[in-house]
N, C-alpha and C. Protein backbone atom coordinates (compact mmCIF):
# COMPACT_ATOMS: atom_id res chain seq x y z
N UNK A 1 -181.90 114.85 46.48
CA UNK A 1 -182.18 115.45 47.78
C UNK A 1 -182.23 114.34 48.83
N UNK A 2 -181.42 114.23 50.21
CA UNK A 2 -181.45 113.53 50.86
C UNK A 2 -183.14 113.21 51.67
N UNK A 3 -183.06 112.28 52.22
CA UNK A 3 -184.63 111.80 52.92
C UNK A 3 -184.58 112.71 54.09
N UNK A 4 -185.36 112.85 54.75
CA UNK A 4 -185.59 113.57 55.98
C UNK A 4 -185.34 112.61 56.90
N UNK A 5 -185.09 112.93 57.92
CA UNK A 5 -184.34 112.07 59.22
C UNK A 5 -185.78 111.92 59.64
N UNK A 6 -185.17 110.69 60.28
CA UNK A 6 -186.19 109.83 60.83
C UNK A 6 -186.85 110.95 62.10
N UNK A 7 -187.84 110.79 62.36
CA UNK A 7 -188.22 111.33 63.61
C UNK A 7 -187.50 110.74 65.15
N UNK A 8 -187.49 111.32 65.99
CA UNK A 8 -186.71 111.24 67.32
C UNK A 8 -187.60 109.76 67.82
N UNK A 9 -188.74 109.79 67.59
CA UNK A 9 -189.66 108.62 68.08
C UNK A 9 -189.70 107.14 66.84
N UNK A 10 -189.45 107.29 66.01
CA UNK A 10 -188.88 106.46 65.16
C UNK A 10 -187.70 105.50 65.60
N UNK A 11 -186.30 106.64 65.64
CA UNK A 11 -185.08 106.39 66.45
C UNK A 11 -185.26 105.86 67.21
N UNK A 12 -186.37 106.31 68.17
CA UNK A 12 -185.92 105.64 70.06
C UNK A 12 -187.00 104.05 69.77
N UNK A 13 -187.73 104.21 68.83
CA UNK A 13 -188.53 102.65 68.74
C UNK A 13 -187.68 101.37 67.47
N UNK A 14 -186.62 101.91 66.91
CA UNK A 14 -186.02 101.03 65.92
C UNK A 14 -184.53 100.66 67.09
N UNK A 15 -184.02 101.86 67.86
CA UNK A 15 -182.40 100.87 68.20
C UNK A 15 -182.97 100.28 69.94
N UNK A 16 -183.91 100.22 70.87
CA UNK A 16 -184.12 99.19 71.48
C UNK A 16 -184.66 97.84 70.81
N UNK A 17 -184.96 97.77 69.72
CA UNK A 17 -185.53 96.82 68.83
C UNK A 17 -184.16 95.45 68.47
N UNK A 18 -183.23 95.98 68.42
CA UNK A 18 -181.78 95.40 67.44
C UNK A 18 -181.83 94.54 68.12
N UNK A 19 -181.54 94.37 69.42
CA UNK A 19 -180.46 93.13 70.04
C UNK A 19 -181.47 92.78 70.03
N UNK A 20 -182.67 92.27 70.84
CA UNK A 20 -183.70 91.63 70.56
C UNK A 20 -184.05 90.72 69.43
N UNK A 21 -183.65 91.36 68.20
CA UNK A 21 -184.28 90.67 67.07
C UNK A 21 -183.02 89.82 66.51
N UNK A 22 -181.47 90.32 66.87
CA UNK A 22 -180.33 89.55 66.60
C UNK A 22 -180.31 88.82 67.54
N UNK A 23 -180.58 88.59 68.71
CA UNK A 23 -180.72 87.05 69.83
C UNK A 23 -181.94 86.44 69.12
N UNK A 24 -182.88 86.88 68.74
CA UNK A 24 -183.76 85.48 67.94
C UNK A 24 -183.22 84.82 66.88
N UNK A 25 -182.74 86.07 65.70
CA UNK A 25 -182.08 85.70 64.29
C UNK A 25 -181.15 84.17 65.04
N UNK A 26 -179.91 84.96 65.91
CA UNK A 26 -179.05 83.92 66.20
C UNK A 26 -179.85 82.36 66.95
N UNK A 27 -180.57 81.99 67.43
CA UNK A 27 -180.95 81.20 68.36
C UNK A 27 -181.04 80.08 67.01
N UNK A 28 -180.26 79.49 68.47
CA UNK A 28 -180.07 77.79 67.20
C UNK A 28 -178.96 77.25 66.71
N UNK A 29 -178.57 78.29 66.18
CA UNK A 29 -177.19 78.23 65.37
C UNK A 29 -176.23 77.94 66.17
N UNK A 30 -175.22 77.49 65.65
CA UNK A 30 -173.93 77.39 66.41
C UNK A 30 -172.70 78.61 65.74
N UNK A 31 -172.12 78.45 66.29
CA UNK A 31 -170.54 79.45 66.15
C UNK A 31 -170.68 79.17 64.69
N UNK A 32 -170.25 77.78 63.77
CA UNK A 32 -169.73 77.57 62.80
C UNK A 32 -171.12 78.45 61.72
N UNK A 33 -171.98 77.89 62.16
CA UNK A 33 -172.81 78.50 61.39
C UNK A 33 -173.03 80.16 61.17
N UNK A 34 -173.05 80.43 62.34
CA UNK A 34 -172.89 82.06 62.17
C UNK A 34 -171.31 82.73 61.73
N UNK A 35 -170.61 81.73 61.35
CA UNK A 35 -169.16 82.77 60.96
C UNK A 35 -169.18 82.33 59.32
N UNK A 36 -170.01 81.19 58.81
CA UNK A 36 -170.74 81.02 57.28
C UNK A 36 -171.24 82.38 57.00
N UNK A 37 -170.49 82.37 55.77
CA UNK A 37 -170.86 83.26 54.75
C UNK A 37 -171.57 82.42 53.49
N UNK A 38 -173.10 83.37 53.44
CA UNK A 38 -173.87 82.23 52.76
C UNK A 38 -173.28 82.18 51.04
N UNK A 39 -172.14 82.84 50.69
CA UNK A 39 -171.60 82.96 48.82
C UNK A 39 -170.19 83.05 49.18
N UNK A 40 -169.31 82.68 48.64
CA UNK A 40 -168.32 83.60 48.72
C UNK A 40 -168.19 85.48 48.24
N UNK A 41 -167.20 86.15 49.38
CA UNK A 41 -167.60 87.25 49.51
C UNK A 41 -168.47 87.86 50.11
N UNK A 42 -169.90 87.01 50.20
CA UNK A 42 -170.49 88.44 51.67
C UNK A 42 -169.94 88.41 52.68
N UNK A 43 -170.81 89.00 53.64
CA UNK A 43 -170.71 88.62 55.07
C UNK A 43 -170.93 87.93 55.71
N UNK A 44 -170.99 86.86 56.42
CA UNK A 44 -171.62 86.22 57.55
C UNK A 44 -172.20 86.94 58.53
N UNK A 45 -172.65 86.30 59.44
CA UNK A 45 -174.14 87.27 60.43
C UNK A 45 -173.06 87.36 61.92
N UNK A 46 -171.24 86.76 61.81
CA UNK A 46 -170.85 87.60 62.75
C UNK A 46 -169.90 88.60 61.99
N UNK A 47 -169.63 88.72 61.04
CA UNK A 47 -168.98 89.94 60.49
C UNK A 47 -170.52 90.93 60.24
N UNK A 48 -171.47 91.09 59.70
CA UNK A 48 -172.09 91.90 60.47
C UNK A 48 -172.36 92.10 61.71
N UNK A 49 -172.46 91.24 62.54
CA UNK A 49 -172.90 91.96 64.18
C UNK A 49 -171.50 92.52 64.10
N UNK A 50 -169.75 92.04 63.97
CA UNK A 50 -168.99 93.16 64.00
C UNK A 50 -169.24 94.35 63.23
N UNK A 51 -170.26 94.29 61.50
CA UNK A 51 -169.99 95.57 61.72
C UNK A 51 -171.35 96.84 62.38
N UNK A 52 -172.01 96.32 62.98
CA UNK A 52 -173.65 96.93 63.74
C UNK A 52 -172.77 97.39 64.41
N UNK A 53 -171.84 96.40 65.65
CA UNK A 53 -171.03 96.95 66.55
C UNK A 53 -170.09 98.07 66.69
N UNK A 54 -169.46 98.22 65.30
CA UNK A 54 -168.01 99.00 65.16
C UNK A 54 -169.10 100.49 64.98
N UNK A 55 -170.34 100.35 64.08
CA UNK A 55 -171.15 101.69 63.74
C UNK A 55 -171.70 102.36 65.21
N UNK A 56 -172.37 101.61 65.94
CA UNK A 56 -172.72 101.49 67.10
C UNK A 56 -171.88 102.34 68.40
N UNK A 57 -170.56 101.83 68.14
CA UNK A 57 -169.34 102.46 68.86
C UNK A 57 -169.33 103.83 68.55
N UNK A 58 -168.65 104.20 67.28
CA UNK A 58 -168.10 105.38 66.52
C UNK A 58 -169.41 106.24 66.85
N UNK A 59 -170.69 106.40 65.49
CA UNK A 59 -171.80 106.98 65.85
C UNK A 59 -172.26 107.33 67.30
N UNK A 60 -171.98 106.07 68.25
CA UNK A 60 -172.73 106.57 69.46
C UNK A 60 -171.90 107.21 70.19
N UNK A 61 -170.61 107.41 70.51
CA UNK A 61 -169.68 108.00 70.49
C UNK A 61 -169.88 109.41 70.22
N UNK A 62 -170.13 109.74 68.78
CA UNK A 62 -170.38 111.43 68.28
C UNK A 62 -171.40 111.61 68.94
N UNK A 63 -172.84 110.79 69.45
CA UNK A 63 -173.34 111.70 70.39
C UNK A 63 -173.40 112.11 72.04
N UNK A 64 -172.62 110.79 72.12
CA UNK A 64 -172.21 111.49 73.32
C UNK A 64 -170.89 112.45 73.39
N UNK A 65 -170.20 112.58 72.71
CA UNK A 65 -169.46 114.13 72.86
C UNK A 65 -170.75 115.26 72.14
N UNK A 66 -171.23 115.27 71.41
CA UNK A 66 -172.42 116.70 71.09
C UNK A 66 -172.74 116.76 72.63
N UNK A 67 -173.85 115.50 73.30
CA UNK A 67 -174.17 115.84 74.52
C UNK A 67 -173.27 116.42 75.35
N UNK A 68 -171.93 115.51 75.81
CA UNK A 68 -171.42 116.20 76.73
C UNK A 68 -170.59 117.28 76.45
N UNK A 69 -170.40 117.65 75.07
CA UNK A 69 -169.65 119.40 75.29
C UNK A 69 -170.13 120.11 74.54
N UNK A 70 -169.83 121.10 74.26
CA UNK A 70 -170.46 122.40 73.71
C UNK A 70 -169.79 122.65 72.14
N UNK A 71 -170.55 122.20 71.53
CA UNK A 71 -170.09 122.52 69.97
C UNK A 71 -168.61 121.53 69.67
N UNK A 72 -168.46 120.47 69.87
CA UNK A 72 -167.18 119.62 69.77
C UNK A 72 -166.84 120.02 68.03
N UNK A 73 -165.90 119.51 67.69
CA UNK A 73 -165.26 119.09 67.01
C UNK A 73 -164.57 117.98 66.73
N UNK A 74 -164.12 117.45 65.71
CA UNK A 74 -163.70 116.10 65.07
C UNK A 74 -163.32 115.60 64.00
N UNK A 75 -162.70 115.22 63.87
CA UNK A 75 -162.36 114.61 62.44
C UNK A 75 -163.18 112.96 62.21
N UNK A 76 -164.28 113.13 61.23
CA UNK A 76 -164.99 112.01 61.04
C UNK A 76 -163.95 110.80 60.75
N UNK A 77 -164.73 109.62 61.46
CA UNK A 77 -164.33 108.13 61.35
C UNK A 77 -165.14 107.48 60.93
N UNK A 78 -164.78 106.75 59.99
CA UNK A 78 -165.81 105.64 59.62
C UNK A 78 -165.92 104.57 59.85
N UNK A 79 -167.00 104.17 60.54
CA UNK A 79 -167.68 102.86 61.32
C UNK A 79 -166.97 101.47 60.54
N UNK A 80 -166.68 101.71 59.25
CA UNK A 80 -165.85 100.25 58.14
C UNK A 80 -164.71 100.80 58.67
N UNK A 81 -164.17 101.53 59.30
CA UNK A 81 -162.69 101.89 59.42
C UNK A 81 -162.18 101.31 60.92
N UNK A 82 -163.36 101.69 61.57
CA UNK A 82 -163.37 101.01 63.28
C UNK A 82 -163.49 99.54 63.08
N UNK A 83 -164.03 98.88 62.10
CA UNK A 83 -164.11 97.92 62.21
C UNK A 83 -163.25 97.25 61.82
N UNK A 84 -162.54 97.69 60.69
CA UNK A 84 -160.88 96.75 60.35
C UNK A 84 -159.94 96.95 61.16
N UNK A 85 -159.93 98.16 62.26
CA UNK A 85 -158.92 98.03 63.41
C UNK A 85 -159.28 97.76 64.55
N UNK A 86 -160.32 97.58 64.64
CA UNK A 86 -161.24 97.02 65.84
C UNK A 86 -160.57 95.31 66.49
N UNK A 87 -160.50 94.54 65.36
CA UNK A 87 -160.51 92.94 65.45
C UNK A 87 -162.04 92.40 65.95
N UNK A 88 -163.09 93.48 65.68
CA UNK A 88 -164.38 92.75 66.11
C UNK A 88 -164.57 91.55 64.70
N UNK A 89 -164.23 91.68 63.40
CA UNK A 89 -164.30 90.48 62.68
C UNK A 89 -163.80 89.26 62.99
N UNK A 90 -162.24 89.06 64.62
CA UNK A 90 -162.38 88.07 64.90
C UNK A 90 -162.72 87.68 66.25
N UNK A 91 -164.18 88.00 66.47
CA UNK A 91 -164.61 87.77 67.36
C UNK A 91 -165.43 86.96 67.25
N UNK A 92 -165.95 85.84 68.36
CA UNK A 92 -167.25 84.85 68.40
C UNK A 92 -168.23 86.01 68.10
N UNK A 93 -169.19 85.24 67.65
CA UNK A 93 -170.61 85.68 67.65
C UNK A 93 -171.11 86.15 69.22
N UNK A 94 -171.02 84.98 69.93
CA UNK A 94 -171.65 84.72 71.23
C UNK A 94 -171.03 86.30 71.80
N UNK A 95 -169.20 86.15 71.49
CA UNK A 95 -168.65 87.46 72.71
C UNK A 95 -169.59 88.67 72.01
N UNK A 96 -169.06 88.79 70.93
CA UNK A 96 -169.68 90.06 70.33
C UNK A 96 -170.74 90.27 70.51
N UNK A 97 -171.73 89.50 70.49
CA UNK A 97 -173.28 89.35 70.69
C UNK A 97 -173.28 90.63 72.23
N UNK A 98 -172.82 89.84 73.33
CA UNK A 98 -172.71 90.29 74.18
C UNK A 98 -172.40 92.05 74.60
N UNK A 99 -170.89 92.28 73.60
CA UNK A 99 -170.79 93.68 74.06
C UNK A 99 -171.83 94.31 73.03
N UNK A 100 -172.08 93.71 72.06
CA UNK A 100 -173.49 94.81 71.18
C UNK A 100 -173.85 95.01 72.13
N UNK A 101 -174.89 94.00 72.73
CA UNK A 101 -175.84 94.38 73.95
C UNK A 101 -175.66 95.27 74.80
N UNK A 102 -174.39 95.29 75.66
CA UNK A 102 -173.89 96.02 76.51
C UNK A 102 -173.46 97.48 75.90
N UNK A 103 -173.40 97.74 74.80
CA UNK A 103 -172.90 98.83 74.09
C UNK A 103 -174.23 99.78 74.05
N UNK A 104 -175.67 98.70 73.60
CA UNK A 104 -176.65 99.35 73.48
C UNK A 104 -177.21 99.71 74.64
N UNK A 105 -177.09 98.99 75.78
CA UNK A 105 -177.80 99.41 76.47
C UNK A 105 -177.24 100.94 77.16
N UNK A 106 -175.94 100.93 76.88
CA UNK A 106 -175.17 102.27 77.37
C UNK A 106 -175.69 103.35 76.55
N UNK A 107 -176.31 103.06 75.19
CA UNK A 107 -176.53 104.15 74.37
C UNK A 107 -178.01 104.60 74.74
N UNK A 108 -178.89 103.63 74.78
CA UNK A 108 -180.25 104.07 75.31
C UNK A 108 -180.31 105.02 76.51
N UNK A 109 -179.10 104.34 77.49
CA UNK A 109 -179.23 105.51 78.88
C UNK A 109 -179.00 106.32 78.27
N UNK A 110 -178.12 106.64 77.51
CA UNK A 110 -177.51 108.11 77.11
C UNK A 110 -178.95 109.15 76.44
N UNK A 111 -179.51 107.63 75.42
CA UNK A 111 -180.44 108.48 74.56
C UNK A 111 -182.08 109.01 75.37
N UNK A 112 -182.24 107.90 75.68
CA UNK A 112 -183.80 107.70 76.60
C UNK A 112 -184.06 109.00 77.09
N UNK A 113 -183.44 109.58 77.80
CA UNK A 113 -183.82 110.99 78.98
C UNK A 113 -183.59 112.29 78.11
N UNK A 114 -183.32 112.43 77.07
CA UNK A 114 -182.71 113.49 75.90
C UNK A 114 -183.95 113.97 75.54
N UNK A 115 -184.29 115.93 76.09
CA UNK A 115 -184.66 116.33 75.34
C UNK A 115 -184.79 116.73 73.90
N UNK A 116 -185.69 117.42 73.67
CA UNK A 116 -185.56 117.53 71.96
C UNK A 116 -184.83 118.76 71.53
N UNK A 117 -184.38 119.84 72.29
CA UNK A 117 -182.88 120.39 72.51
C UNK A 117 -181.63 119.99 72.11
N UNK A 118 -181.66 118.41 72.69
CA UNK A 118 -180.44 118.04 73.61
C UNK A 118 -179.97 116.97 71.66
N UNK A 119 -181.07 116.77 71.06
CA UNK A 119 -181.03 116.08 69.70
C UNK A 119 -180.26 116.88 68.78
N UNK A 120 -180.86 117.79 69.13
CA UNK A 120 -180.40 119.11 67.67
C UNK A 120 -178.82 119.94 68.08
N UNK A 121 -178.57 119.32 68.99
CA UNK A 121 -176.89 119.98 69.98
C UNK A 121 -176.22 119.88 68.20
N UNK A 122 -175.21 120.22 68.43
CA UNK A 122 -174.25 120.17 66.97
C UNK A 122 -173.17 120.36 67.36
N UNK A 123 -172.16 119.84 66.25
CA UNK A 123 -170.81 119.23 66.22
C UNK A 123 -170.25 119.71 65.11
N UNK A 124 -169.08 120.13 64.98
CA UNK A 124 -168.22 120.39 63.72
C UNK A 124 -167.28 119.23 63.43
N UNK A 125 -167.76 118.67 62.58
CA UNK A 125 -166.93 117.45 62.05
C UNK A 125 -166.36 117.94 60.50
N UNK A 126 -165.19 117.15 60.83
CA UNK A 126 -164.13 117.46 59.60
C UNK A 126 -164.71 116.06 58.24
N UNK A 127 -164.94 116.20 57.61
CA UNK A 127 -165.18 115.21 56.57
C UNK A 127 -164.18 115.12 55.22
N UNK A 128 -163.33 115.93 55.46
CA UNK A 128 -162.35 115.85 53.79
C UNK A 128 -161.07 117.04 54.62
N UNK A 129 -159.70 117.30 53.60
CA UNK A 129 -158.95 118.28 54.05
C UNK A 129 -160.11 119.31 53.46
N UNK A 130 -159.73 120.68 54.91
CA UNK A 130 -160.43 121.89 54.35
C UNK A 130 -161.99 121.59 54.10
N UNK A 131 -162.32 120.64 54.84
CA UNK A 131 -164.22 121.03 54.67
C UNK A 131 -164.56 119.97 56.01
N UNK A 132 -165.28 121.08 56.66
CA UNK A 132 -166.49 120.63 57.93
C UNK A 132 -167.75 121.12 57.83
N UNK A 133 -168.54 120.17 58.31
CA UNK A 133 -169.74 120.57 58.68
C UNK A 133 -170.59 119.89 59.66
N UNK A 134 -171.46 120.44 60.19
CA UNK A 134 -172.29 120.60 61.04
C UNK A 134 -173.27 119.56 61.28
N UNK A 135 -173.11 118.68 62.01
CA UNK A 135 -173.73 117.10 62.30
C UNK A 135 -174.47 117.44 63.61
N UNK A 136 -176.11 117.20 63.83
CA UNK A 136 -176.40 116.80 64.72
C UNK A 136 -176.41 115.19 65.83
N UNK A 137 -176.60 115.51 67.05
CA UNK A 137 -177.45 114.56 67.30
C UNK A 137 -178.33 113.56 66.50
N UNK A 138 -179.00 114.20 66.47
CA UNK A 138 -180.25 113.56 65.55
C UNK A 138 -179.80 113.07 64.64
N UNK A 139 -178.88 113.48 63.46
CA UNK A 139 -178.69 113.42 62.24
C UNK A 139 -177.87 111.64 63.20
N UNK A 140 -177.02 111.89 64.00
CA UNK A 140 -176.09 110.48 64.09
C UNK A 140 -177.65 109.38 64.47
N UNK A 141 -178.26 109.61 64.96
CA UNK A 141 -179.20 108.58 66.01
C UNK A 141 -179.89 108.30 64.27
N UNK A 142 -180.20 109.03 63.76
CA UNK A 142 -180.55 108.59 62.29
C UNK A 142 -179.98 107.47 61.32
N UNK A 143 -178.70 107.60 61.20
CA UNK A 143 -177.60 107.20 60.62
C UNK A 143 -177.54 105.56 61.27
N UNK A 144 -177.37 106.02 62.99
CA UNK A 144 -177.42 104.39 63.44
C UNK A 144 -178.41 103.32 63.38
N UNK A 145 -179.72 104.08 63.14
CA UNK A 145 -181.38 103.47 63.43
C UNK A 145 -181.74 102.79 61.46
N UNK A 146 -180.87 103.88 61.13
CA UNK A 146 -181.32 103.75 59.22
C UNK A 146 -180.48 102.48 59.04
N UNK A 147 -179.28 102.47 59.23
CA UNK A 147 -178.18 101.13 58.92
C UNK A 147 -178.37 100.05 59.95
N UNK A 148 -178.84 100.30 60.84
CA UNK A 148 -179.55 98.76 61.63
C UNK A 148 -180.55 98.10 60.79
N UNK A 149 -181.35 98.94 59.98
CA UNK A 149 -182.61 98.40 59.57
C UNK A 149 -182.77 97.90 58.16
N UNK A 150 -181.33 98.36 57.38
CA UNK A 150 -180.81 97.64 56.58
C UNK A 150 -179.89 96.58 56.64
N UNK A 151 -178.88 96.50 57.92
CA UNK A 151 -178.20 95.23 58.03
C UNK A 151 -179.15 93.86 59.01
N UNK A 152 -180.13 94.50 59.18
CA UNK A 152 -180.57 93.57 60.01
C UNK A 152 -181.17 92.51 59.08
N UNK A 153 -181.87 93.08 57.80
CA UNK A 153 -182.70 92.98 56.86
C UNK A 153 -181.63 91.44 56.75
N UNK A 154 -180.84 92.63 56.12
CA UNK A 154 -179.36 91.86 55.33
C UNK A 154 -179.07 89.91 56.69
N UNK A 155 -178.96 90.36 57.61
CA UNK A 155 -178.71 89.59 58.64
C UNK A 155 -179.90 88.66 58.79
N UNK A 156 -181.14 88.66 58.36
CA UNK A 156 -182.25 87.90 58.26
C UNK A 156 -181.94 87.07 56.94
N UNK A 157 -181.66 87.60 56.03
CA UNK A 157 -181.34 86.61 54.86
C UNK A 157 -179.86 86.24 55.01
N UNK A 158 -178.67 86.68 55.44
CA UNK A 158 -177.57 85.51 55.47
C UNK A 158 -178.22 84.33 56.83
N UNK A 159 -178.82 84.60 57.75
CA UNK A 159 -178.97 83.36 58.51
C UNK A 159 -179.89 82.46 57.81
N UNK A 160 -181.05 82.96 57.26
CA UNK A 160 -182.03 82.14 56.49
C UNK A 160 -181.30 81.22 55.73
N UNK A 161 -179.72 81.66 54.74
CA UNK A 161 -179.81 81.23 53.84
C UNK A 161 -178.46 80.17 54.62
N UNK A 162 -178.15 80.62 55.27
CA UNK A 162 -177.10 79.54 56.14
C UNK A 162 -177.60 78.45 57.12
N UNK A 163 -178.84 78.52 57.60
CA UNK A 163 -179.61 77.98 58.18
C UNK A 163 -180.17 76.78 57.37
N UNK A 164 -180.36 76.54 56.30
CA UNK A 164 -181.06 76.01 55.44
C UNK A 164 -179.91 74.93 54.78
N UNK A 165 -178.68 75.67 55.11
CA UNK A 165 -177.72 74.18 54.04
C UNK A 165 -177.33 73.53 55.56
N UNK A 166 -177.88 73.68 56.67
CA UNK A 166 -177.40 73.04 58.15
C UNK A 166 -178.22 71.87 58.12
């Protein structure tokens, strides 16, 4: 059985939190260091901020079409999918750093003033041939707030551990 979505006040206190805590993570470091991948095969802490960013996009995206139309529709995209056609993996840290920021702060306006109505709006998204279903608001602001708080995690230990052979 899936977990219950985060509460709306959860959401709105975990994604003003992100950039904040990825401008400290980063402080210090240089470019080379943040495009280190601390093993071969993970990530480095700017292929995650590309992929916070690419989720960030897509997700915040589905809610602003729920908000702005009436019962949308869609064929789901996946945030790893935006991100291999994106080219945010070859981006600086520093640029990327930047449009996160600017990305989030577009999403907070969007989210900040949202009644608790305006959460539960719904969307028909296509997820397979021949099957849709019914995605809120909420359910996306969930999705983005839940995977920040695991890559960030993740993003605290690749800098720790890249930080340390500097």
């Amino acid at each position: 059985m899936p977990a219950p979505l985060l509460t709306v006040d959860e959401i709105t206190a975990i994604l003003p939190a992100t950039v904040p805590r990825v401008g400290e993570l980063r402080d210090g470091l240089t470019e080379a260091q943040l495009a280190t991948a601390p093993e071969p095969g993970e990530w480095s802490a700017t292929i995650l901020l590309a992929h916070l960013r690419a989720a960030q996009e897509v997700l915040g995206a589905n809610i602003r079409r729920i908000i702005d139309e009436d019962r949308p529709a869609w064929k789901r995209l996946s945030p790893r999918a935006w991100q291999r056609t994106s080219g945010y993996d070859d981006c600086a840290f520093g640029d990327a750093f930047e449009a996160f920021s600017n990305g989030r702060a577009q999403l907070l306006a969007l989210l900040t003033p949202l009644g608790p109505d305006a959460w539960e709006r719904v969307a028909s998204v296509t997820v397979a041939p021949n099957r849709s279903i019914e995605q809120t608001a909420h359910f996306f602001g969930d999705w983005i707030a839940r995977h920040e708080r695991e890559h960030l995690a993740q993003l605290e230990r690749t800098i720790e551990r890249v930080s340390v052979r500097a």
